[in-house]
Protein backbone atom coordinates (compact mmCIF):
# COMPACT_ATOMS: atom_id res chain seq x y z
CA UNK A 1 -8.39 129.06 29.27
CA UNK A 2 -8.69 130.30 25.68
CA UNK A 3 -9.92 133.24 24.17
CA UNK A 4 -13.12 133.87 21.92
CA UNK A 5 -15.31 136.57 20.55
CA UNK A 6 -18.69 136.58 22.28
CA UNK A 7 -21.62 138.93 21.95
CA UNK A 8 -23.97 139.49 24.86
CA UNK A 9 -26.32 141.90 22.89
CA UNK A 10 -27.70 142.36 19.22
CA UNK A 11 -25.61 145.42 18.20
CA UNK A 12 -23.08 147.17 15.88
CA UNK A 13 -19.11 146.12 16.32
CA UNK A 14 -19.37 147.67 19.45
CA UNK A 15 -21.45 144.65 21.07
CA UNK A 16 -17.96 142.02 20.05
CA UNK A 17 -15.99 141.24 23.16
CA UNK A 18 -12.62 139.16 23.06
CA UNK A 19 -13.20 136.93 26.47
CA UNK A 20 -11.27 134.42 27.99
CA UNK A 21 -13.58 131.49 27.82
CA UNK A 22 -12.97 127.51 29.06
CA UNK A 23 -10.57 125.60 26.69
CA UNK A 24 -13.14 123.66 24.82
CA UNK A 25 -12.04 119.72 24.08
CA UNK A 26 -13.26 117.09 21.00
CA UNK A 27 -15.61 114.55 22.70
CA UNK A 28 -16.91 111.64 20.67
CA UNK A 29 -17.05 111.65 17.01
CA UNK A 30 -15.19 115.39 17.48
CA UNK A 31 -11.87 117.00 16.39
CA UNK A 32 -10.68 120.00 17.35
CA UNK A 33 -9.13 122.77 15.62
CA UNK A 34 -6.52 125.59 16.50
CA UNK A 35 -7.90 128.81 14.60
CA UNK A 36 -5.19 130.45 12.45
CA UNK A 37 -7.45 132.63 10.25
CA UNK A 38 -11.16 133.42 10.62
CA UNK A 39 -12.30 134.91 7.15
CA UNK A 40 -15.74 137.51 7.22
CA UNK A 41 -18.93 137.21 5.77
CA UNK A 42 -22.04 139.60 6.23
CA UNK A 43 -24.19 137.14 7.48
CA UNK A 44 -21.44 137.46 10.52
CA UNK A 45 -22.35 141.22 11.19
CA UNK A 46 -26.01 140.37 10.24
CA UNK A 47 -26.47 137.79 13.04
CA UNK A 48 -25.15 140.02 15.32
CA UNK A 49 -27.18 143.04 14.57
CA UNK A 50 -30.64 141.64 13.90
CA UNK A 51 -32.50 139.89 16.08
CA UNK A 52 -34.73 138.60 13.55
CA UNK A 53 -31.66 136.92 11.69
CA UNK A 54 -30.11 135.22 14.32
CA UNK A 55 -33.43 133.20 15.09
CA UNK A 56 -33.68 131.93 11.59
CA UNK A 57 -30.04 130.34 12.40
CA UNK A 58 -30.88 129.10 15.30
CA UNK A 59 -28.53 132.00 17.45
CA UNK A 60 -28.87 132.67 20.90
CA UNK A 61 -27.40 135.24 23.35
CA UNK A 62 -24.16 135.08 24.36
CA UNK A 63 -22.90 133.30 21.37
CA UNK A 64 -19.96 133.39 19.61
CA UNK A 65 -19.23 135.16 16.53
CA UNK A 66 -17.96 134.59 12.65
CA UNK A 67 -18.03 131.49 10.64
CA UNK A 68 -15.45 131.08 7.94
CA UNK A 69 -12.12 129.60 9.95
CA UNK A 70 -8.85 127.84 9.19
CA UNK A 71 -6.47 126.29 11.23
CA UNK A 72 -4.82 123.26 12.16
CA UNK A 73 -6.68 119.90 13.42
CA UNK A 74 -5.08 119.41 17.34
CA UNK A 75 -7.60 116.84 18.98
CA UNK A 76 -9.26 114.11 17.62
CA UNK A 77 -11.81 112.35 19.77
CA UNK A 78 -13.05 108.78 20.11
CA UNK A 79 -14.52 107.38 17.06
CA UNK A 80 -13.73 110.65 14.83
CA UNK A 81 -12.68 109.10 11.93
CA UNK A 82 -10.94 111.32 8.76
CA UNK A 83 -9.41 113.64 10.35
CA UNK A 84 -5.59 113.52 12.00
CA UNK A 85 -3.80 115.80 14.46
CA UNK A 86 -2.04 117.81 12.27
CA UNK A 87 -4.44 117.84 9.27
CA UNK A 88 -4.56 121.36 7.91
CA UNK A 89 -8.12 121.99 7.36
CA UNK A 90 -10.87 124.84 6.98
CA UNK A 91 -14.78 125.18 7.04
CA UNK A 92 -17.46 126.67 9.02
CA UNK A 93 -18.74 126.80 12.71
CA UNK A 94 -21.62 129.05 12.95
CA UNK A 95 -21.54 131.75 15.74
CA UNK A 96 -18.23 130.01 16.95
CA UNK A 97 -15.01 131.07 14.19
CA UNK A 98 -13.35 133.70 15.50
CA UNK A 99 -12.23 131.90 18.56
CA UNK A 100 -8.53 130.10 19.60
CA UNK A 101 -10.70 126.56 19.12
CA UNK A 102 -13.29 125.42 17.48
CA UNK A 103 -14.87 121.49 18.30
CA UNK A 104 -16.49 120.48 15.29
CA UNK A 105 -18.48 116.96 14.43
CA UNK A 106 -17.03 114.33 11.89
CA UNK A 107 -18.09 113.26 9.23
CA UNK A 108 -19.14 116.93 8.86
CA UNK A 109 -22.83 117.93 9.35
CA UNK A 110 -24.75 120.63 7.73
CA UNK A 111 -24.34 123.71 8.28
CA UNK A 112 -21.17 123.27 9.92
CA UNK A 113 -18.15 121.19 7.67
CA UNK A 114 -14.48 120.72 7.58
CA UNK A 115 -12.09 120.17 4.49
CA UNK A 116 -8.67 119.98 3.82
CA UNK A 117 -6.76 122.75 2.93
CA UNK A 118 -4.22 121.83 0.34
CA UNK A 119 -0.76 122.41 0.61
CA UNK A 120 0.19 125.70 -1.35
CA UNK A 121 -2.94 127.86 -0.14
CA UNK A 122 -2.07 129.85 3.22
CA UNK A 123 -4.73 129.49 6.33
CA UNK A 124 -5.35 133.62 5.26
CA UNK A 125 -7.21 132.68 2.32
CA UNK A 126 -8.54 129.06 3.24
CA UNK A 127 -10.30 131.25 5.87
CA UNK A 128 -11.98 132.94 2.54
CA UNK A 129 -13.55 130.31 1.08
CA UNK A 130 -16.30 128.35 2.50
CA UNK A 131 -19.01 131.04 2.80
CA UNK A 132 -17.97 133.69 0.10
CA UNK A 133 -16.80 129.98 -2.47
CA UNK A 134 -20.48 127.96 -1.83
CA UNK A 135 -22.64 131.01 -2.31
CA UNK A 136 -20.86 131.71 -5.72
CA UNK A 137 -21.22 128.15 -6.76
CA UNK A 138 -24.85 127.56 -5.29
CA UNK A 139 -26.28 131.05 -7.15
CA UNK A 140 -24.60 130.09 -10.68
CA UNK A 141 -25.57 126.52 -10.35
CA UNK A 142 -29.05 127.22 -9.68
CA UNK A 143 -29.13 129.15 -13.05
CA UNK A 144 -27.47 126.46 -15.02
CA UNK A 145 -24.80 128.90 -15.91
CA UNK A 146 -23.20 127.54 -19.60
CA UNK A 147 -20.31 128.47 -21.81
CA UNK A 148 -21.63 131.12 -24.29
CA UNK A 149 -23.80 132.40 -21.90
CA UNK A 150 -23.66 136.46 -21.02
CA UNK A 151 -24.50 136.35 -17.36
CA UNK A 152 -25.16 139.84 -15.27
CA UNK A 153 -23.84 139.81 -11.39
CA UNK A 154 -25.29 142.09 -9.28
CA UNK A 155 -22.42 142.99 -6.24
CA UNK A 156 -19.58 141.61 -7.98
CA UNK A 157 -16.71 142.92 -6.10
CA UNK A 158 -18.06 141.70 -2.95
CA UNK A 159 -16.89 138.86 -0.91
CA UNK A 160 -19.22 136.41 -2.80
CA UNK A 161 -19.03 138.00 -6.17
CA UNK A 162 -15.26 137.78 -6.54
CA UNK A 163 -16.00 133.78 -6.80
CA UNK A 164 -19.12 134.24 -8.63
CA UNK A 165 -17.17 136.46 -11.40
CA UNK A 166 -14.59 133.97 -12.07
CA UNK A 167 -16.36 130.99 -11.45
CA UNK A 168 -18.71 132.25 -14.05
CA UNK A 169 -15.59 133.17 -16.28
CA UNK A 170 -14.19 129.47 -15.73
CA UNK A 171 -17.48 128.27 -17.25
CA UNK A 172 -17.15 130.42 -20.56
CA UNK A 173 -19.57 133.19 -19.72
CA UNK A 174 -19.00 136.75 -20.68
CA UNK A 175 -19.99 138.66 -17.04
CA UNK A 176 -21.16 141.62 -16.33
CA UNK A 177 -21.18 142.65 -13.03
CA UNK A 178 -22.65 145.75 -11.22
CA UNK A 179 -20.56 147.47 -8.56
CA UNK A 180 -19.63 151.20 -7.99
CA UNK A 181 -17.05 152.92 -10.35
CA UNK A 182 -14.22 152.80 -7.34
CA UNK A 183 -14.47 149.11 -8.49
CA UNK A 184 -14.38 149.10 -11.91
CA UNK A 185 -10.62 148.34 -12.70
CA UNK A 186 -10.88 145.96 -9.69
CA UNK A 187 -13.63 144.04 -11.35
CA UNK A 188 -11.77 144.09 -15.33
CA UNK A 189 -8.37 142.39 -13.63
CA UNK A 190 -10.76 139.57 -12.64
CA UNK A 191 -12.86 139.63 -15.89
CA UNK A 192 -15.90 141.48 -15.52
CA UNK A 193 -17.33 144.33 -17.50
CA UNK A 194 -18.36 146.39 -14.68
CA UNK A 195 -21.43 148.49 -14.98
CA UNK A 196 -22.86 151.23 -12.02
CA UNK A 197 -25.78 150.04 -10.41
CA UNK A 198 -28.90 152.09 -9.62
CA UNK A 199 -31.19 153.83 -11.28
CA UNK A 200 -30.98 153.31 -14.77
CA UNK A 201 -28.47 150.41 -14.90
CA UNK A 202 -31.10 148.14 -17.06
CA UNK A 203 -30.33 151.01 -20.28
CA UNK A 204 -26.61 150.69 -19.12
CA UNK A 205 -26.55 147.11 -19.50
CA UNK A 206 -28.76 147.25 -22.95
CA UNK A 207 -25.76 149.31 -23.68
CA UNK A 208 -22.87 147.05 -22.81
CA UNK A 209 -24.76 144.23 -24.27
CA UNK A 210 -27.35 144.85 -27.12
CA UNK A 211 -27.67 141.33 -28.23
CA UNK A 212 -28.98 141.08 -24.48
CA UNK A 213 -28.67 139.33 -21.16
CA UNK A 214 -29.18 135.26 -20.90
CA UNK A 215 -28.94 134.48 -16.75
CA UNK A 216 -28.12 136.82 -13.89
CA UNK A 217 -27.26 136.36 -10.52
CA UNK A 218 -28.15 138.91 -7.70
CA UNK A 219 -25.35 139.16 -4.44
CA UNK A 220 -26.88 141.89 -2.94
CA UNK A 221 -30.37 142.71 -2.69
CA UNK A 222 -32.86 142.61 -5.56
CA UNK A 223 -32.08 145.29 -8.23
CA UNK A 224 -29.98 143.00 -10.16
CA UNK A 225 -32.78 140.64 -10.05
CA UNK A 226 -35.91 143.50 -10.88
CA UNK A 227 -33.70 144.75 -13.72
CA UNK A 228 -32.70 141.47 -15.05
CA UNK A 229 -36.71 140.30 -15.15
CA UNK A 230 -37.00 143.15 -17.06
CA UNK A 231 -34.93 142.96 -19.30
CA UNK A 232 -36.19 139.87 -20.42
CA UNK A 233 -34.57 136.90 -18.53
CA UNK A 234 -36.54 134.20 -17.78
CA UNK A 235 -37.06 133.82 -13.56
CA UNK A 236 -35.56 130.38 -13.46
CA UNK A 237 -32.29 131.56 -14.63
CA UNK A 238 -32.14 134.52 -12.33
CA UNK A 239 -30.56 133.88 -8.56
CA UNK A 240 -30.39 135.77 -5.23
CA UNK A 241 -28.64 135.34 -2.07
CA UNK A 242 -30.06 138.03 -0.31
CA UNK A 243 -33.19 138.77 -1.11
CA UNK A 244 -34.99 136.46 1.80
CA UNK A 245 -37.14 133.11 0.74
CA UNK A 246 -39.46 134.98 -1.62
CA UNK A 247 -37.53 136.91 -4.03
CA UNK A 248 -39.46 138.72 -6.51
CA UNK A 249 -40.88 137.96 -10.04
CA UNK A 250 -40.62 133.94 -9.08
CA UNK A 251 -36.83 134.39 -8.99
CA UNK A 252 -34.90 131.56 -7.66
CA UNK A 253 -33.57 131.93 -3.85
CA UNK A 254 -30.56 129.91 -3.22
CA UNK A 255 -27.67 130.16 -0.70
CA UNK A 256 -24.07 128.04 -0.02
CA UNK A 257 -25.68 125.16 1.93
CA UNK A 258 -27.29 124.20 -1.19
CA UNK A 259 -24.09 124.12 -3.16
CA UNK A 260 -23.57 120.84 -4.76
CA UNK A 261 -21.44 117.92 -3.36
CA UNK A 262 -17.45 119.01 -3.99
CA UNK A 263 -17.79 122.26 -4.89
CA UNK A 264 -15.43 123.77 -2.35
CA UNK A 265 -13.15 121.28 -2.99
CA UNK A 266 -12.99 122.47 -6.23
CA UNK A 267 -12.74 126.07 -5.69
CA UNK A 268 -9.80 125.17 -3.54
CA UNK A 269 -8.17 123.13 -6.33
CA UNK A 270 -8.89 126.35 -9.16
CA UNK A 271 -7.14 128.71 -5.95
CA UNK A 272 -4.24 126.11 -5.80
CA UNK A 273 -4.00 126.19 -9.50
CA UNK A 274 -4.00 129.86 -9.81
CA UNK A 275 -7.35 129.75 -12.23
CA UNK A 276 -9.27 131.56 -9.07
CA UNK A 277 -7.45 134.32 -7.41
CA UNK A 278 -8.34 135.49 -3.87
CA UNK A 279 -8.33 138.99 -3.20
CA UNK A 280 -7.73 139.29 0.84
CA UNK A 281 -8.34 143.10 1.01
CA UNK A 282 -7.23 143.41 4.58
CA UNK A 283 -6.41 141.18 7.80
CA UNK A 284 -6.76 141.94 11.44
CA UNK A 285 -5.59 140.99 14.48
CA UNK A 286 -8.48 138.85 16.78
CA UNK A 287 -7.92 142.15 19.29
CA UNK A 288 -9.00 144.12 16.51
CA UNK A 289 -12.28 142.81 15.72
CA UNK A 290 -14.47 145.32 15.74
CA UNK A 291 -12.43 147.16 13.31
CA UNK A 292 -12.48 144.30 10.95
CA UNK A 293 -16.05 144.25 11.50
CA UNK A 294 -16.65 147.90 11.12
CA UNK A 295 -14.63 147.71 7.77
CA UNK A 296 -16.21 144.94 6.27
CA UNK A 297 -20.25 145.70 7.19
CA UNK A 298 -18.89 148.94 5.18
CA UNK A 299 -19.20 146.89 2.02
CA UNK A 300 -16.98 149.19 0.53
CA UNK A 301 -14.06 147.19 0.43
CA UNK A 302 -12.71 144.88 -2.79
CA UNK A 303 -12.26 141.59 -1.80
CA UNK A 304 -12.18 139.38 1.64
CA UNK A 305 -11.68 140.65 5.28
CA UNK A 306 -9.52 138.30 7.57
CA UNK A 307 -9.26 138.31 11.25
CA UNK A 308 -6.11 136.25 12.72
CA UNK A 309 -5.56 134.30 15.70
């Protein structure tokens, strides 16, 4: 036997039971993985809570829970090729992470994957970086964020926008980003200008930058996309990840699966080289997951959540 989290009902944390559960095995074309880390996204919490959500993924009761994991490859079965027992590796398993073992196809298939996790970078934060690392890059690439550029990021000290911000840095862009003012200092050590959101934040950015705003990026909802149409940015270089398929004004709607070939290989390589830091803000035990949970559907904490095996 092994143990996972399952959910039997759409709830809060409280719905998230740690079961004993068959030890699953890699059939053909499979490897399995031993969890060490499983890293938290909202979507996670989402999935669990709404009804509505989990059918658009495909989610049916009892599943499993979380998607972000890393760990260490321990199976490999007939005719999976690229993969070793051994490998270290990390990627996603939808509605199956946060579990002793997760079985996952090879060569990888959308939405699931599985990378390598480079020596030098801990399981902790490879468990970070799939979700939280292809929503930053998918949202700036869908702008066509350039050097020079002065780029406004709605939720940047959230799990996505700590990549966004210094992705966006990495390219040359001045960044604003909108958070709450427990943030701000936060949000300057990774090289944002922070500014407040809500009402009145489009005179607060006019204020922070008068020659005005060129592409923005919204992590969160839609304000940071409302304010930046008007303000004057065209809609094709304004992004959301959370706004649903029909953001407004014409905005662009984008999300990780659309991130472009090798771009979490390269966040992993700017982590590795210390260019992209990875703020893990707290980890849990897997007996503790619906405090992890709890803490992170907060959204008031700076940086990733992190549930161990």
């Amino acid at each position: 036997m092994s143990r996972a989290v399952i959910y039997e009902t759409f709830g809060g944390p409280e719905v998230l039971e740690l079961r004993e559960v068959p030890e699953p095995h890699a059939g053909p074309g499979e490897v399995r993985v031993r969890v060490a880390a499983a890293g938290l996204n909202p979507m996670d919490w989402l999935l669990a809570s709404q009804p509505e959500a989990a059918e658009r993924f495909g989610i049916t009761l009892p599943s499993g829970f979380g998607y972000d994991f890393a760990g260490v490859v321990d199976e490999v079965g007939e005719a999976a090729t690229g993969f070793a027992v051994g490998d270290r590796v990390h990627g996603g398993a939808l509605g199956r992470a946060v579990a002793d073992f997760v079985v996952v196809k090879v060569p990888t298939q959308s939405p699931d994957g599985l990378f390598r996790t480079p020596d030098g970078i801990s399981d902790t934060v490879a468990s970070t970086l799939p979700v939280a690392g292809l929503a930053a890059a998918a949202a700036l690439s869908e702008i066509g964020l350039r050097s020079g550029d002065t780029v406004l990021i709605g939720g940047a000290a959230g799990g996505v926008g700590v990549f966004a911000v210094q992705l966006a840095r990495l390219a040359g862009a001045r960044v604003i980003g909108t958070a709450s003012e427990g943030t701000f200092g936060f949000l300057r050590e990774l090289g944002a200008e922070p500014v407040a959101y809500g009402a009145g934040l489009a005179d607060r950015v006019r204020a922070l930058a008068p020659d005005g705003v060129s592409a923005a990026t919204d992590l969160f909802g839609t304000e940071t996309a409302e304010t930046a149409l008007a303000l004057g940015v065209p809609p094709e270089r304004i992004s959301t990840i959370a706004a649903g398929p029909n953001p407004p004004g014409g905005v662009r709607a984008t999300g990780g699966f659309e991130a472009e070939p090798g771009a979490l290989e390269r966040i992993a390589d700017a982590v590795l080289a210390g260019t992209i830091t990875v703020p893990v803000a707290a980890t849990f035990p897997v007996e503790r997951t619906r405090e992890a949970v709890a803490l992170q559907a907060g959204r008031h904490v700076h940086g990733k959540v992190v549930i161990t095996m």
